[in-house]
Protein backbone atom coordinates (compact mmCIF):
# COMPACT_ATOMS: atom_id res chain seq x y z
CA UNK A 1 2.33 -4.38 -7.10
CA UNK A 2 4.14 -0.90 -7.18
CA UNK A 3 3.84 -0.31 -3.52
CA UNK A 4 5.93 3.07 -4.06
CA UNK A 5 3.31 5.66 -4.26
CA UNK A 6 0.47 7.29 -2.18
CA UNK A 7 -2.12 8.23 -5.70
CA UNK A 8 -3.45 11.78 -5.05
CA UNK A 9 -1.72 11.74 -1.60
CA UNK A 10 1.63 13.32 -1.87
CA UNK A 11 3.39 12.25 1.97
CA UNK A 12 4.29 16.45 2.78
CA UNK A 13 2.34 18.32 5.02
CA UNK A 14 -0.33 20.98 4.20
CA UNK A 15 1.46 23.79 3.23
CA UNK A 16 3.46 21.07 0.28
CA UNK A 17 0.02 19.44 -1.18
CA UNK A 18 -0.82 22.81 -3.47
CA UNK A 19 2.12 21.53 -5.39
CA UNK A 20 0.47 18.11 -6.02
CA UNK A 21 4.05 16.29 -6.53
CA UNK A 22 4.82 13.41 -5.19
CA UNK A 23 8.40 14.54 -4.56
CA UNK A 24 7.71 18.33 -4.18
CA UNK A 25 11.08 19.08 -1.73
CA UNK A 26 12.49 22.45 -1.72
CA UNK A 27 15.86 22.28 -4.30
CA UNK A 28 17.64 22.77 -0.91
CA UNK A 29 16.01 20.47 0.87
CA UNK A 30 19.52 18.00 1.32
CA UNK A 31 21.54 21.31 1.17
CA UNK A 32 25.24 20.71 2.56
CA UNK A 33 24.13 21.45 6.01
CA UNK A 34 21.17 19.22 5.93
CA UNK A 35 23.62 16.42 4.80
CA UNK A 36 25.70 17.07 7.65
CA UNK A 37 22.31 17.30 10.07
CA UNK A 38 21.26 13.72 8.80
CA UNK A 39 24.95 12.64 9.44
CA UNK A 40 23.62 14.08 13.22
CA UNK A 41 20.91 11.91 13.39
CA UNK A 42 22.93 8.81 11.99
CA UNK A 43 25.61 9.33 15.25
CA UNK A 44 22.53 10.17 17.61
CA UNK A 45 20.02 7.90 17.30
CA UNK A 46 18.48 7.12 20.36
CA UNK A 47 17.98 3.38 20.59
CA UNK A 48 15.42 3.84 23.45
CA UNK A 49 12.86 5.11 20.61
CA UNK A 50 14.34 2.45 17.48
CA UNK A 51 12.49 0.15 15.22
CA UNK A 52 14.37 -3.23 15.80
CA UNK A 53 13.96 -5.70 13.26
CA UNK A 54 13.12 -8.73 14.18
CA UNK A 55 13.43 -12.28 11.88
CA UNK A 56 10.50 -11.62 9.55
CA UNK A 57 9.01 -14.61 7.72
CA UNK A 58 7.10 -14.85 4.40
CA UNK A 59 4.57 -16.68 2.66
CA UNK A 60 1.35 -15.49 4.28
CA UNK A 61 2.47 -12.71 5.76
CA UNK A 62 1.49 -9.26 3.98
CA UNK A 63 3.89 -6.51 3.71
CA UNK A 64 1.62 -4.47 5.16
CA UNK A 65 0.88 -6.39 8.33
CA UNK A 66 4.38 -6.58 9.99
CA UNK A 67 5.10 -6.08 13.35
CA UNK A 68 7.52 -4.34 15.40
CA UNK A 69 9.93 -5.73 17.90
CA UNK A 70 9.18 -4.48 21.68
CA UNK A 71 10.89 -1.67 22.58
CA UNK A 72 13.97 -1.16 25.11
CA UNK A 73 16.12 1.19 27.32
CA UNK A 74 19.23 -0.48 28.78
CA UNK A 75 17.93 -3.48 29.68
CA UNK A 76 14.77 -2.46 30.97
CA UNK A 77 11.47 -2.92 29.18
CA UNK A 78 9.33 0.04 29.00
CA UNK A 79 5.59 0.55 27.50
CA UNK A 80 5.14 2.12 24.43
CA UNK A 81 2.70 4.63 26.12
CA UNK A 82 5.30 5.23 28.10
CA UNK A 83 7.92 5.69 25.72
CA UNK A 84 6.32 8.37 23.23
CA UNK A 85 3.81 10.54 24.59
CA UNK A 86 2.73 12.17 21.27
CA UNK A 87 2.77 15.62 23.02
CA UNK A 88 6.32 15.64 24.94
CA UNK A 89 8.96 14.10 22.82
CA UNK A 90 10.85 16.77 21.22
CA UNK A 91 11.06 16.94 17.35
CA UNK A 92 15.02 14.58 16.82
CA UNK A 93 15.39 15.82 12.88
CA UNK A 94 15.73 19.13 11.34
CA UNK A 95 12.86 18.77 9.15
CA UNK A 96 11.99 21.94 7.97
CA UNK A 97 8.34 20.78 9.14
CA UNK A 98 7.84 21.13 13.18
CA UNK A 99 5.06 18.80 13.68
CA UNK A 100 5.84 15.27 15.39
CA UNK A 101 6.20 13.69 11.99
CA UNK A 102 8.82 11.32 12.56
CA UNK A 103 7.59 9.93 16.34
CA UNK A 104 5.05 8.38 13.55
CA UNK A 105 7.01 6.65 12.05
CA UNK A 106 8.30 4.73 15.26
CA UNK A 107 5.45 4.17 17.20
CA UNK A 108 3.87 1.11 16.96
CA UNK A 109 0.70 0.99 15.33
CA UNK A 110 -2.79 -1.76 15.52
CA UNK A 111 -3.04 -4.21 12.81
CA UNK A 112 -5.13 -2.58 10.38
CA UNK A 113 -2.94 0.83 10.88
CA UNK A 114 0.29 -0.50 9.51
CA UNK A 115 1.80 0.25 6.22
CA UNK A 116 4.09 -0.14 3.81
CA UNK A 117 5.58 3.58 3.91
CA UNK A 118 4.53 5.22 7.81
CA UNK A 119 2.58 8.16 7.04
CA UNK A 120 4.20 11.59 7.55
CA UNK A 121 1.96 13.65 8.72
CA UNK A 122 -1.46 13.75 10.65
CA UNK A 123 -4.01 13.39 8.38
CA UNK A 124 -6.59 10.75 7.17
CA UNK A 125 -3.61 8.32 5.41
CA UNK A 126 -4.98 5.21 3.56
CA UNK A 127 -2.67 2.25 2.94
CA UNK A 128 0.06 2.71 -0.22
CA UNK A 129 -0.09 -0.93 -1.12
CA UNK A 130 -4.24 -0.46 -1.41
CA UNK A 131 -4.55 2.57 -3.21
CA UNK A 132 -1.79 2.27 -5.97
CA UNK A 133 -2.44 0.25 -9.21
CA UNK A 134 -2.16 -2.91 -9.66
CA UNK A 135 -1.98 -3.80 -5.95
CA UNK A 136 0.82 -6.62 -4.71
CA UNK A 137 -1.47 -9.68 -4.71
CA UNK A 138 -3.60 -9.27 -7.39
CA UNK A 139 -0.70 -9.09 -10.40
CA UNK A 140 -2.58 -12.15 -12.23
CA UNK A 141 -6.11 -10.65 -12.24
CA UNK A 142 -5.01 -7.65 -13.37
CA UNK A 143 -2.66 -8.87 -15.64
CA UNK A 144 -4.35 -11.11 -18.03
CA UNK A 145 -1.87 -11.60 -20.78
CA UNK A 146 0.74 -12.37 -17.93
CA UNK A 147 -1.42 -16.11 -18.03
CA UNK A 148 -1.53 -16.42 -21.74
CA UNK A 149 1.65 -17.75 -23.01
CA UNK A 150 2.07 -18.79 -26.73
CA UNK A 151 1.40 -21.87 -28.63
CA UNK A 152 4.75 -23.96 -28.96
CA UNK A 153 4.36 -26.02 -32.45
CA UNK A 154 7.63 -26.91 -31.87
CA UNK A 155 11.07 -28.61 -29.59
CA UNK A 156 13.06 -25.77 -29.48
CA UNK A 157 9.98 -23.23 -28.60
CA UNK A 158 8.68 -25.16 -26.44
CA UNK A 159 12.27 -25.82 -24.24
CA UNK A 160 12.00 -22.33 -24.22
CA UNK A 161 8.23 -21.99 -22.87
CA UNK A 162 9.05 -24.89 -20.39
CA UNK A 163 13.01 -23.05 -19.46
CA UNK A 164 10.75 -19.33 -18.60
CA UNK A 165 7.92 -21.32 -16.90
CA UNK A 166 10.47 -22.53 -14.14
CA UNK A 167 12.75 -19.61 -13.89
CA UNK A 168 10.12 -16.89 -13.93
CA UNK A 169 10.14 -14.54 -11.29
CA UNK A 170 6.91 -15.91 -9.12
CA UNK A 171 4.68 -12.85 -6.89
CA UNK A 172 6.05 -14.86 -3.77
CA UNK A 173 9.96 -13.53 -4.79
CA UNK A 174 8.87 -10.12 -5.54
CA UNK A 175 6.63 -9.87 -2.34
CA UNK A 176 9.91 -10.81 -0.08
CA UNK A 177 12.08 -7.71 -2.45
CA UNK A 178 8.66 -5.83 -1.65
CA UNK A 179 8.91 -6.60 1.73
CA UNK A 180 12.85 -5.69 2.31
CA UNK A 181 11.73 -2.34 0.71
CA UNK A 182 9.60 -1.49 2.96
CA UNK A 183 11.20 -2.27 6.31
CA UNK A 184 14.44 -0.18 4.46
CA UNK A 185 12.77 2.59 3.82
CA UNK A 186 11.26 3.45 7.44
CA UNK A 187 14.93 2.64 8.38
CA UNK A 188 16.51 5.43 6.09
CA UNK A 189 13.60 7.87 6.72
CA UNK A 190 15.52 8.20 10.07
CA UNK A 191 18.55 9.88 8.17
CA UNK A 192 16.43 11.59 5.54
CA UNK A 193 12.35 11.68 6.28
CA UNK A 194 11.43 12.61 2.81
CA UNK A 195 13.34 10.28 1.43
CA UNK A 196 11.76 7.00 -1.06
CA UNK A 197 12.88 4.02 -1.82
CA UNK A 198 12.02 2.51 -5.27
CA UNK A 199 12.17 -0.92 -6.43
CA UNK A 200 13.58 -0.76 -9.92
CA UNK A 201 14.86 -3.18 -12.47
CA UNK A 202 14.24 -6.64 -13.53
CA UNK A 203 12.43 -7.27 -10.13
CA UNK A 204 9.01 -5.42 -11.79
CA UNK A 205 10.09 -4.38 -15.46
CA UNK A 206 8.54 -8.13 -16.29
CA UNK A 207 12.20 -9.92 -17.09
CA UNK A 208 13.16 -10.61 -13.80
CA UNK A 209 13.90 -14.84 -13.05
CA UNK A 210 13.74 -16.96 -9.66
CA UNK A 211 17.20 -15.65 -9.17
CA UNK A 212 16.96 -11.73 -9.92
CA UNK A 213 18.71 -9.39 -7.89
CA UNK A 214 17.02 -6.63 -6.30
CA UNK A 215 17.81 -3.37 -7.71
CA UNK A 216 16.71 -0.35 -5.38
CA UNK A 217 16.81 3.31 -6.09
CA UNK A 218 16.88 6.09 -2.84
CA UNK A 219 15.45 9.41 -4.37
CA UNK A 220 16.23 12.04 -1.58
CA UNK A 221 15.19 14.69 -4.17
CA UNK A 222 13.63 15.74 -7.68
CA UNK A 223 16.43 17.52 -8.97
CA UNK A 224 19.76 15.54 -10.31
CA UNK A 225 22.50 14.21 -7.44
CA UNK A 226 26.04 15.06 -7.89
CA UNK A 227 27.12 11.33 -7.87
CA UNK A 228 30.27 11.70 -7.33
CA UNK A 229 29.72 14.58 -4.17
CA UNK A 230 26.33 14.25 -3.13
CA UNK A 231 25.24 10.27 -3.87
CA UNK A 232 28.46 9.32 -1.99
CA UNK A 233 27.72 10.99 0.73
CA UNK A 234 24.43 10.19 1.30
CA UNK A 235 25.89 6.62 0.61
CA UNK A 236 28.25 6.54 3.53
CA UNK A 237 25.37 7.56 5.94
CA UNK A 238 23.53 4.81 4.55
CA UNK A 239 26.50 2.41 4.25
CA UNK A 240 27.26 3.11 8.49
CA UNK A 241 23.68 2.81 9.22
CA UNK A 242 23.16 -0.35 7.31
CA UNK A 243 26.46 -1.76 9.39
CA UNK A 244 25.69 -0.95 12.95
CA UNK A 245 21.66 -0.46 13.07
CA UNK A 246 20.60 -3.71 10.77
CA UNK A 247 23.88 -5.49 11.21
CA UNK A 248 21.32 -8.59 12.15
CA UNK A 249 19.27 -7.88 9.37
CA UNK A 250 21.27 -7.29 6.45
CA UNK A 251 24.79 -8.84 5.44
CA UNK A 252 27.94 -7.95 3.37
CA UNK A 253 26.95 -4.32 3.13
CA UNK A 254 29.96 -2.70 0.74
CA UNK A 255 30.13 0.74 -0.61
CA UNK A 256 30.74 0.52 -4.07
CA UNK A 257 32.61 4.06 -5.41
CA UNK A 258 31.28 3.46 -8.96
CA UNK A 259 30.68 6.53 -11.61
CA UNK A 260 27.19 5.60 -10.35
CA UNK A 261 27.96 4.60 -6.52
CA UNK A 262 25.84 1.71 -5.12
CA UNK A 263 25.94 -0.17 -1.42
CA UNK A 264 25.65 -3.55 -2.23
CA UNK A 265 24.16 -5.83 0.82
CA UNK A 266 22.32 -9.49 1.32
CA UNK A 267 19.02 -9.60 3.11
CA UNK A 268 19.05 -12.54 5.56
CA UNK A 269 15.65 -12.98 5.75
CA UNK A 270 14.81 -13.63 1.62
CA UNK A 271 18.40 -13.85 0.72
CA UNK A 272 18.55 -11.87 -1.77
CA UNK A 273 20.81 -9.76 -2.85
CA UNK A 274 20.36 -5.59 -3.46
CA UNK A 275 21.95 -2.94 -4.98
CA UNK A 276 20.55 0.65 -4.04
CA UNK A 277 21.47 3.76 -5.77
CA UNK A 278 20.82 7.82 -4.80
CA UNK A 279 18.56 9.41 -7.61
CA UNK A 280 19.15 7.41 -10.46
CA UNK A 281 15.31 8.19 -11.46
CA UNK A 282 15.91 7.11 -15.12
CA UNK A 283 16.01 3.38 -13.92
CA UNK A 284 12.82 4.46 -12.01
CA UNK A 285 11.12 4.95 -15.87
CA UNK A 286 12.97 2.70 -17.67
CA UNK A 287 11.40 -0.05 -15.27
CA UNK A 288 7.98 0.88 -16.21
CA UNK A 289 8.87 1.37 -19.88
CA UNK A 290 10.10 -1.99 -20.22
CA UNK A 291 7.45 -3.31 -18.03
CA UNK A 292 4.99 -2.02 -20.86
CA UNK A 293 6.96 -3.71 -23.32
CA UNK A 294 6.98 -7.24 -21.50
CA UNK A 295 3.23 -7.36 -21.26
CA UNK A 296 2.55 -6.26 -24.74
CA UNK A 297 2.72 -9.01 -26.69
CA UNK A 298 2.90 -12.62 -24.84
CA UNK A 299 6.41 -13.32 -27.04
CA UNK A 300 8.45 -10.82 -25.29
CA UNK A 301 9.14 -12.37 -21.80
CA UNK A 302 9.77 -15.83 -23.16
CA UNK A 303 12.04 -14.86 -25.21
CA UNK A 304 13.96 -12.76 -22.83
CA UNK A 305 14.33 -14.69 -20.07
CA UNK A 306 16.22 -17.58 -22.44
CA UNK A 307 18.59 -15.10 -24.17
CA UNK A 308 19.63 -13.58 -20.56
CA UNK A 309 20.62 -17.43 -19.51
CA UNK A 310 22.29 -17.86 -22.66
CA UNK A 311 24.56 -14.88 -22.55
CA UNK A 312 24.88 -15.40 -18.62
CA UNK A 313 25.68 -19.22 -19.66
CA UNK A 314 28.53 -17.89 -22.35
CA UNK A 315 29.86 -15.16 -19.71
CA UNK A 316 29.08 -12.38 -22.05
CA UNK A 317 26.06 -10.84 -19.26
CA UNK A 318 28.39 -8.73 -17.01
CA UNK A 319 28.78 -4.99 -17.21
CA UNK A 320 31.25 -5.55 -14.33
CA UNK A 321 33.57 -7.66 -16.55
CA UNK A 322 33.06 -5.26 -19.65
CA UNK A 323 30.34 -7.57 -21.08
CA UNK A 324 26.90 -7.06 -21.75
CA UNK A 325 24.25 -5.88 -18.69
CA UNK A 326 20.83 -7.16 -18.63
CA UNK A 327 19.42 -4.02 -19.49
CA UNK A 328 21.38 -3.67 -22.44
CA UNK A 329 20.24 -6.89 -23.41
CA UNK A 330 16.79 -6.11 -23.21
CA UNK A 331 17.13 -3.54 -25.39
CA UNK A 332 18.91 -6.28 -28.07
CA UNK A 333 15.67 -7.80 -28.18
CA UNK A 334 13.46 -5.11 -28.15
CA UNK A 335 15.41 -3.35 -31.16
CA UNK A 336 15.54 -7.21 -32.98
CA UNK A 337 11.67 -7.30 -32.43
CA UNK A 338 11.32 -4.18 -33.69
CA UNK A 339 13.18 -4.08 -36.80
CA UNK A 340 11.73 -7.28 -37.71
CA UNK A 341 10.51 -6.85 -41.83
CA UNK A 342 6.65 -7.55 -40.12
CA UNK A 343 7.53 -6.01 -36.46
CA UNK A 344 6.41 -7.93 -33.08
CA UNK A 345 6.84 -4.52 -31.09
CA UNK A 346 6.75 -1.00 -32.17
CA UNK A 347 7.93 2.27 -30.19
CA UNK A 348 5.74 2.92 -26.95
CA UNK A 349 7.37 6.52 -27.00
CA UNK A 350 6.95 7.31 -30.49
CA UNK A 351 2.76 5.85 -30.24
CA UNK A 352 2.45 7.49 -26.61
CA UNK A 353 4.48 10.09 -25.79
CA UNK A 354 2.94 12.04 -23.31
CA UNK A 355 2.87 8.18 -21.67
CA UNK A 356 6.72 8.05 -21.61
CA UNK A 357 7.92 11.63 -21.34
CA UNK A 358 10.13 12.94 -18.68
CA UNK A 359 7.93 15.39 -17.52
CA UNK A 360 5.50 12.53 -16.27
CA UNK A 361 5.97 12.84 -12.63
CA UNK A 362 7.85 9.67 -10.72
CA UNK A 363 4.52 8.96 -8.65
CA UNK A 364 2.83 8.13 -12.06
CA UNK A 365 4.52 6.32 -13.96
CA UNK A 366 3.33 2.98 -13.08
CA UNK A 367 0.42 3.37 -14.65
CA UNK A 368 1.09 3.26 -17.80
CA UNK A 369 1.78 -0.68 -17.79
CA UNK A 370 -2.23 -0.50 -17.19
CA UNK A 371 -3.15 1.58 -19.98
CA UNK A 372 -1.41 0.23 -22.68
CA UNK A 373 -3.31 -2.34 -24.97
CA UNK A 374 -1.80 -5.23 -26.27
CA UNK A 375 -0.42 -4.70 -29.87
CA UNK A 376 -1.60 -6.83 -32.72
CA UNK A 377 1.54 -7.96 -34.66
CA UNK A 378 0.78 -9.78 -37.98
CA UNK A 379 3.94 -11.73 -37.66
CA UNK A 380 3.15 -15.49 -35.92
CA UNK A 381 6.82 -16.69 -35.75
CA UNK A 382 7.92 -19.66 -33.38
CA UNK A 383 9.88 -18.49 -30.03
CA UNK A 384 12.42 -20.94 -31.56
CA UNK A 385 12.43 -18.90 -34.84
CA UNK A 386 12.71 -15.38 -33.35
CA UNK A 387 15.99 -17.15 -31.10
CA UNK A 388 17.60 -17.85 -34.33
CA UNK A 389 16.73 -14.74 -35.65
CA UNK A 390 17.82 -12.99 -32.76
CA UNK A 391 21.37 -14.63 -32.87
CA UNK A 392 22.21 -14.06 -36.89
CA UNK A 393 20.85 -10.38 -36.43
CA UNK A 394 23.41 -10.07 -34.39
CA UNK A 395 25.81 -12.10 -35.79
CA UNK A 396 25.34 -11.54 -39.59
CA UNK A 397 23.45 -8.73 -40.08
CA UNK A 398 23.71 -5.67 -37.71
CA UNK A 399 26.70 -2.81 -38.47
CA UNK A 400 28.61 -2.60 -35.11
CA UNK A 401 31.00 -0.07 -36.51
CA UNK A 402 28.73 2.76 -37.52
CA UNK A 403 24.64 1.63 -36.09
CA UNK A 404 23.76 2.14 -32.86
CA UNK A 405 20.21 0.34 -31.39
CA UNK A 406 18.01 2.52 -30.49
CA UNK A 407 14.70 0.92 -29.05
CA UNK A 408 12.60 4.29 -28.83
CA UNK A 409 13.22 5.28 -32.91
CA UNK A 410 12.72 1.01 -33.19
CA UNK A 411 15.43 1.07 -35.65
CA UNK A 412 18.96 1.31 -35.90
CA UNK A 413 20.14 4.55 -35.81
CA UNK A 414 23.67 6.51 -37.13
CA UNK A 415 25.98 6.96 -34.44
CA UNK A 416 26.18 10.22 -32.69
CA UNK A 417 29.69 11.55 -33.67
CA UNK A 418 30.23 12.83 -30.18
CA UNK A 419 32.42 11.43 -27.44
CA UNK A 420 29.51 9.33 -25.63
CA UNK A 421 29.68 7.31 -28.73
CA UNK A 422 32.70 7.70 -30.74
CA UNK A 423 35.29 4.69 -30.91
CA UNK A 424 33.04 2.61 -29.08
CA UNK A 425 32.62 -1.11 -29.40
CA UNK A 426 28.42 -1.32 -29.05
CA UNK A 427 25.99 1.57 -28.59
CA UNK A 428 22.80 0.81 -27.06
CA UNK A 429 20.77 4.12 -26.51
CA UNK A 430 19.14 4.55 -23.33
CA UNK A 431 15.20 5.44 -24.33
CA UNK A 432 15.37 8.53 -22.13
CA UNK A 433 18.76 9.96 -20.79
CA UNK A 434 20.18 9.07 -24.39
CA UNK A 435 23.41 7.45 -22.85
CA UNK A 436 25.37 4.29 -24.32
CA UNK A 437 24.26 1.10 -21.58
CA UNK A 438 26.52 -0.73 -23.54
CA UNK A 439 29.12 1.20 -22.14
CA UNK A 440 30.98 -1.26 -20.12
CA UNK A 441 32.45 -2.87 -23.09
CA UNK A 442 35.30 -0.84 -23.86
CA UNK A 443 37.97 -3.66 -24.29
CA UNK A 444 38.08 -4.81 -28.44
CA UNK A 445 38.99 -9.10 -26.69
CA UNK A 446 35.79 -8.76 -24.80
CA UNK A 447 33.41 -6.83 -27.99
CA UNK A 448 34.99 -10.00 -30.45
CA UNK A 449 33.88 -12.39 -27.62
CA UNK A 450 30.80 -11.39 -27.73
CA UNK A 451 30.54 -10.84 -31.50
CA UNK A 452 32.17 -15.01 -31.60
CA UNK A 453 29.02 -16.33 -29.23
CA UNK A 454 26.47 -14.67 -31.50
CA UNK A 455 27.70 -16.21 -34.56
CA UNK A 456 28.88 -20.10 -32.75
CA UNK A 457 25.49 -20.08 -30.57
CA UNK A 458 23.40 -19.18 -34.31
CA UNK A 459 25.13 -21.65 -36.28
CA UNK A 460 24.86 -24.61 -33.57
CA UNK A 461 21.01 -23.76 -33.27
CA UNK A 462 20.40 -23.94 -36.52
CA UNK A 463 21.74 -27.25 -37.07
CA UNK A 464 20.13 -28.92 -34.08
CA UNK A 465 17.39 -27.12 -33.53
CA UNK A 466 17.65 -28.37 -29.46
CA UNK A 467 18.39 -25.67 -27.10
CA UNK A 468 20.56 -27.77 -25.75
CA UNK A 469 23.11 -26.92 -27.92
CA UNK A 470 23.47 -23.48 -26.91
CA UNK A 471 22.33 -23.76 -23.31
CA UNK A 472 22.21 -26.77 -21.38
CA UNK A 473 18.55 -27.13 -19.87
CA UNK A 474 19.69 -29.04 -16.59
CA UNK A 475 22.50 -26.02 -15.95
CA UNK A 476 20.11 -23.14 -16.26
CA UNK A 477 17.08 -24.81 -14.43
CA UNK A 478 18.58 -25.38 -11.55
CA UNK A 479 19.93 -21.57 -11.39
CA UNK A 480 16.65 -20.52 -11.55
């Protein structure tokens, strides 16, 4: 399922595995020369020794089991004995480590040799997607309360059971996002070796629907990226690589220059689309955080999944438009669930925090989904109740001048007076870096548009009682 790490196997040679970190690089490892070295390899890459990708198809296929396209110089078809004699091609990368690490990661390997993530160096390597926990294709076995769904007792609960059992995001979508991972990352381990590539977001934090972007997060380094010097950078390597190397593979590839900079792209083979960041490793825990909250008591996704269509439906679910982002709506429900007078959810990091500190190393934080029981909430509300209850918190109840929601003290909280949070519209806390994700809303037409839906969508619903009323069924089944 999390496909991103290598348990007790950290992918550095020898001399690196003392540390016992999955990303133990040197704090210089992308120093301003090694940018421009990888900006080297990006204009020399010798096409005679390239990984072409070929049209890949799903379904049956595992991740792990893909092949590679045969291999070319000019026009002329050579072996790949002949091509890469392990002992005579010359190192292409200024890795600071001189073995022939990177002919590895090109050379094609037998069936039951190929993984998700080539290995790095030459030593016994077993299979990422095998050893890490809960593997790809057994989510449901591992995953019990994923199965159990609640009772609906009545209409409006169960629209919403029967509205999250269609859209839900099924293993086959996340296996195709898992997929498009893994073929990316070999590709930008040619610019940067040590580089990973994380899948992030709603694709495995639990809320993710049919039609989910796939959120992807590049972490060249432990240490913070200047975003606006250093991500960029890296970006535009990635960006030209993306446009001449996989222009038959990917699509629309666009730079975005963003306070966090993203390259946005299409994958033509799942059609889906990504975004991928440099270093944003907060998104990296927040995934898993969330992803412990979704599983923990068998309300949560339900209910999440209909509120995202119903702000999506009312165009109040785009950060890019100064609206609402998914992940700040998340937190909405979280915070309501929380702050409930019997709660439904309580704080993970206040119950478990060595669980959810930030000192928990990157290559362990997906197990903590795992190891969290389910909680035991006293309160047996309807999904249809805890909508309405949802909306009039919102609408009638919480302080949007002087509260802000803060999901790891599972209450609302006094604003900071500081500039992060002063004269802003709605403060939603990030549980770890402490920012505002509510950020984007910084316009007072859009904050009383949203403010108008709440308290509308809450007094249609609780005069009908259909869901209807708020979001038409037909509309947001057939987006998925």
């Amino acid at each position: 399922m999390f496909p991103n790490s290598i348990l007790g196997r950290p992918p550095f040679t020898p001399n690196h595995q003392q540390h016992n970190n999955f990303f133990a690089l040197s704090p210089t490892l992308y120093s301003h020369q090694q940018l421009i070295d990888a900006q080297y390899n990006f204009q020399n890459v010798d096409l005679s020794r390239a990984v072409t990708l070929q049209p890949l198809t799903y379904g049956t296929v595992s991740p792990i089991q893909t092949s590679t396209s045969p291999l070319f110089r000019g026009r002329k078809r050579i072996s790949d004995e002949k091509a890469f004699p392990l002992d005579g091609k010359r190192q292409r990368f200024h890795s600071p480590h001189q073995e022939p690490t990177i002919i590895n990661q090109i050379v094609p390997l037998s069936g039951d040799r190929r993984y998700s993530m080539p290995p790095l160096f030459h030593t016994h390597y077993v299979p990422d997607i095998v050893r890490c926990v809960p593997p790809l294709r057994e989510i449901p076995l591992l995953e019990p309360r994923e199965i159990t769904l609640p009772e609906a007792k009545d209409k409006l609960s169960q629209q919403i059971l029967e509205l999250f059992e269609t859209c839900q995001q099924q293993i086959s979508d996340l296996k195709k996002k898992e997929l498009c991972r893994a073929q990316l990352q070999r590709e930008i381990q040619l610019l940067f070796p040590q580089s990973r590539l994380f899948l992030v977001g709603s694709s495995l934090n639990g809320f993710g629907a049919r039609s989910s972007d796939g959120d992807l997060c590049l972490v060249v380094k432990e240490e913070p990226v200047n975003q606006k010097t250093e991500a960029r950078h890296i970006l535009t390597l990635v960006h030209k690589h993306f446009c001449t190397r996989l222009s038959g593979y990917i699509e629309r590839p666009q730079l975005i220059r963003a306070k966090v900079p993203i390259v946005k792209f299409r994958d033509k083979v799942s059609c889906v689309e990504f975004d991928l960041n440099v270093n944003n490793t907060v998104g990296i825990r927040n995934t898993f955080l969330l992803r412990t909250y979704a599983y923990l008591e068998n309300r949560v996704r339900p209910l999440v999944l209909v509120i995202k269509k119903w702000a999506s439906h009312h165009d109040i679910n785009d950060a890019s438009r100064g609206t609402l982002s998914s992940y700040s709506l998340v937190l909405m429900v979280l915070h309501y669930l929380q702050t409930l007078p019997e709660p439904i959810l309580p704080s993970l990091q206040k119950i478990y925090p060595e669980s959810f500190s930030t000192s928990v190393q990157l290559h362990l934080v997906h197990h903590t989904p795992c190891s969290v029981p389910p909680y035991l909430s006293k309160n047996e509300s309807s999904l249809g109740d805890l909508l309405l209850g949802f909306l009039k918190y919102y609408a009638t109840e919480f302080d949007w001048n002087t509260q802000m929601i803060s999901v790891r003290e599972a209450k609302a909280i006094p604003r900071p007076d500081d500039i992060e949070w002063r004269n802003k519209y709605i403060c939603v806390e990030e549980p770890f870096d402490g920012t505002n994700t509510a950020r984007a809303v910084h316009e007072k037409q859009k904050f009383d548009m949203i403010k108008d839906q709440f308290l509308k969508s809450w007094q249609r619903l609780k005069n009908k009682r259909d869901l209807n009323s708020v979001l038409p069924l037909r509309a947001a089944t057939l987006k998925r």
